[in-house]
Protein backbone atom coordinates (compact mmCIF):
# COMPACT_ATOMS: atom_id res chain seq x y z
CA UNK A 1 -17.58 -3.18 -25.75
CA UNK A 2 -14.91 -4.81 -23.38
CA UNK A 3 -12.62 -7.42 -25.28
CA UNK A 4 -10.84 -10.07 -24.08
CA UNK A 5 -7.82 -8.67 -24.65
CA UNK A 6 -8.60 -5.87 -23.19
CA UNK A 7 -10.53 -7.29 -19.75
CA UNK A 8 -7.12 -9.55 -19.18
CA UNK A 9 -4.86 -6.45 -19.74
CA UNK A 10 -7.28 -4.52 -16.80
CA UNK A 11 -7.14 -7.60 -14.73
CA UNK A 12 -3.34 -7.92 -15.21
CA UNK A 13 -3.05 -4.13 -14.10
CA UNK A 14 -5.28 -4.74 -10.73
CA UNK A 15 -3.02 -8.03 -10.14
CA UNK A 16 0.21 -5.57 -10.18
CA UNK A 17 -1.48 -3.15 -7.70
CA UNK A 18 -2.78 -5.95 -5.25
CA UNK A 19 0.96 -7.30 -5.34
CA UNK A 20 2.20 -3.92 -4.39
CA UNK A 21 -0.26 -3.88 -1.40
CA UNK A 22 -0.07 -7.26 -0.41
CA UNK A 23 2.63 -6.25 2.06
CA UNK A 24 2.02 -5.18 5.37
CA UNK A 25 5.25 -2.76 5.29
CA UNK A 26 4.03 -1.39 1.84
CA UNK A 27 1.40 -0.46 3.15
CA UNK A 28 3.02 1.16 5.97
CA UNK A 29 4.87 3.24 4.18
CA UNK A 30 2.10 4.46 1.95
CA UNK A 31 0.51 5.72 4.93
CA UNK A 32 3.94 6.65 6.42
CA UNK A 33 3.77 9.11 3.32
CA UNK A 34 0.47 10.79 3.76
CA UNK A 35 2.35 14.03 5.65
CA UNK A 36 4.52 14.36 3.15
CA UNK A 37 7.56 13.23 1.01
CA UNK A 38 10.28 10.87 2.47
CA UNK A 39 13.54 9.70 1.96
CA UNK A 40 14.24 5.84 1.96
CA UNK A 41 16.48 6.48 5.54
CA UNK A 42 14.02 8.15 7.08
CA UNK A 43 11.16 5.62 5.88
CA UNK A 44 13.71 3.42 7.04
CA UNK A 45 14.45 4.59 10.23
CA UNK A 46 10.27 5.61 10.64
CA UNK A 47 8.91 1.70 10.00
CA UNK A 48 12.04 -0.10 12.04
CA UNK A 49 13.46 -1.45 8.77
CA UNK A 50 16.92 -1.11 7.23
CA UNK A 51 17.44 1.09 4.09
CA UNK A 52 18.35 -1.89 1.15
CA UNK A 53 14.69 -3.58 2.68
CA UNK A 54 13.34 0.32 2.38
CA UNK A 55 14.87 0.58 -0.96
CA UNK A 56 13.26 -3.03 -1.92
CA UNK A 57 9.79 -2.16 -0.54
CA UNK A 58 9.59 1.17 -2.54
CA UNK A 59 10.95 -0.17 -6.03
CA UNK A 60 7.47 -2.29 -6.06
CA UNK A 61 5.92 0.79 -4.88
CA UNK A 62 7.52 3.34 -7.37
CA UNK A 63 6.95 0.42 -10.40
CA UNK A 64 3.69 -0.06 -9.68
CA UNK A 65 3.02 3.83 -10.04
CA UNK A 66 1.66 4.28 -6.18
CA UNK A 67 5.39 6.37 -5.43
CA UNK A 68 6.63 9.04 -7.06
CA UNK A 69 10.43 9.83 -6.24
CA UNK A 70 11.81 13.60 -6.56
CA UNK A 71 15.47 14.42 -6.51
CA UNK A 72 17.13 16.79 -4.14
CA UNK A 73 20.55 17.22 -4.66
CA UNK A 74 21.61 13.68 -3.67
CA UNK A 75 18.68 12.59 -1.88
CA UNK A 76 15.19 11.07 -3.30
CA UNK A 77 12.17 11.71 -1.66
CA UNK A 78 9.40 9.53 -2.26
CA UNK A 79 5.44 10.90 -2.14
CA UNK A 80 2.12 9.83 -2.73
CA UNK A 81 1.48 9.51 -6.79
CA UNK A 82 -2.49 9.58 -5.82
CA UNK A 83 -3.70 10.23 -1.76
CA UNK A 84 -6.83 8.05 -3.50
CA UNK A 85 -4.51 4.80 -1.88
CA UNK A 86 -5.13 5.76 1.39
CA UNK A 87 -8.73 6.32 0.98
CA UNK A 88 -9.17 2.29 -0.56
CA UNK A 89 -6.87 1.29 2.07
CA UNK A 90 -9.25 2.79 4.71
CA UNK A 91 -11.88 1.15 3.20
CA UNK A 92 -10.34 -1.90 3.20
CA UNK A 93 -9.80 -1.81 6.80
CA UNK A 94 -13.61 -0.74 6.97
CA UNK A 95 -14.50 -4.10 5.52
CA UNK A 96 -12.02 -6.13 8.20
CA UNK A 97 -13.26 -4.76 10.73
CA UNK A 98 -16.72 -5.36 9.90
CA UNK A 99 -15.78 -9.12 9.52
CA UNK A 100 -13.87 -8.99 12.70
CA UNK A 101 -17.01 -7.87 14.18
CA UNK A 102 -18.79 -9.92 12.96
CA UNK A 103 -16.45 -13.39 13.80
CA UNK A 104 -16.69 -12.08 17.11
CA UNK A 105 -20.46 -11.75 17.69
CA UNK A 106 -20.75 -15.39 16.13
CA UNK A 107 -18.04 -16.25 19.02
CA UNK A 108 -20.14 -15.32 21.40
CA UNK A 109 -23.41 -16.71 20.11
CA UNK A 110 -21.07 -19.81 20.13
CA UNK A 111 -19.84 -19.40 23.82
CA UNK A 112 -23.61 -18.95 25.13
């Protein structure tokens, strides 16, 4: 059995991972990350972003457990904790673009 308690502590974990993908360049950079590990320049330099707003995006990425940072030498790379992202994410954008399709069929029953 489910208690309260522990319902709100599941629903307070899915509110931290929809915050970490409730920006567009978040989720950019997931994807930006599905060849491989990257370094915050190069995800930088990769999404058209300086490296503090890099560095900002991928401290909600890394504390909500989606990132996983290795050190080499001086640098961090940053990789995929779970590819699993990518697949919701494409399922996600599954679902919009059934919607989209589906505003613009009504559009044209509209138009005609």
């Amino acid at each position: 059995m489910i208690t309260p308690t522990l319902a709100q502590e599941v629903s307070q974990l899915e509110a931290e991972l929809c915050f970490a993908l409730a920006d567009p360049t978040r989720i950019l950079m997931l994807y930006a990350l599905e060849d491989g590990p990257r370094n915050v320049t190069d995800l930088g330099s990769a999404l058209g972003i300086t490296q503090p707003t890099a560095s900002r995006h991928l401290k909600v990425l890394r504390d909500r457990g989606l990132v996983q940072p290795e050190r080499s030498g001086v640098v961090i790379h940053y990789h995929l904790r779970d590819r699993r992202i990518l697949e919701a994410l494409d399922l996600l954008r599954s679902v919009l673009r059934d919607r989209l399709v589906e505003r613009a069929n009504l559009m044209e029953e509209i138009q005609s």
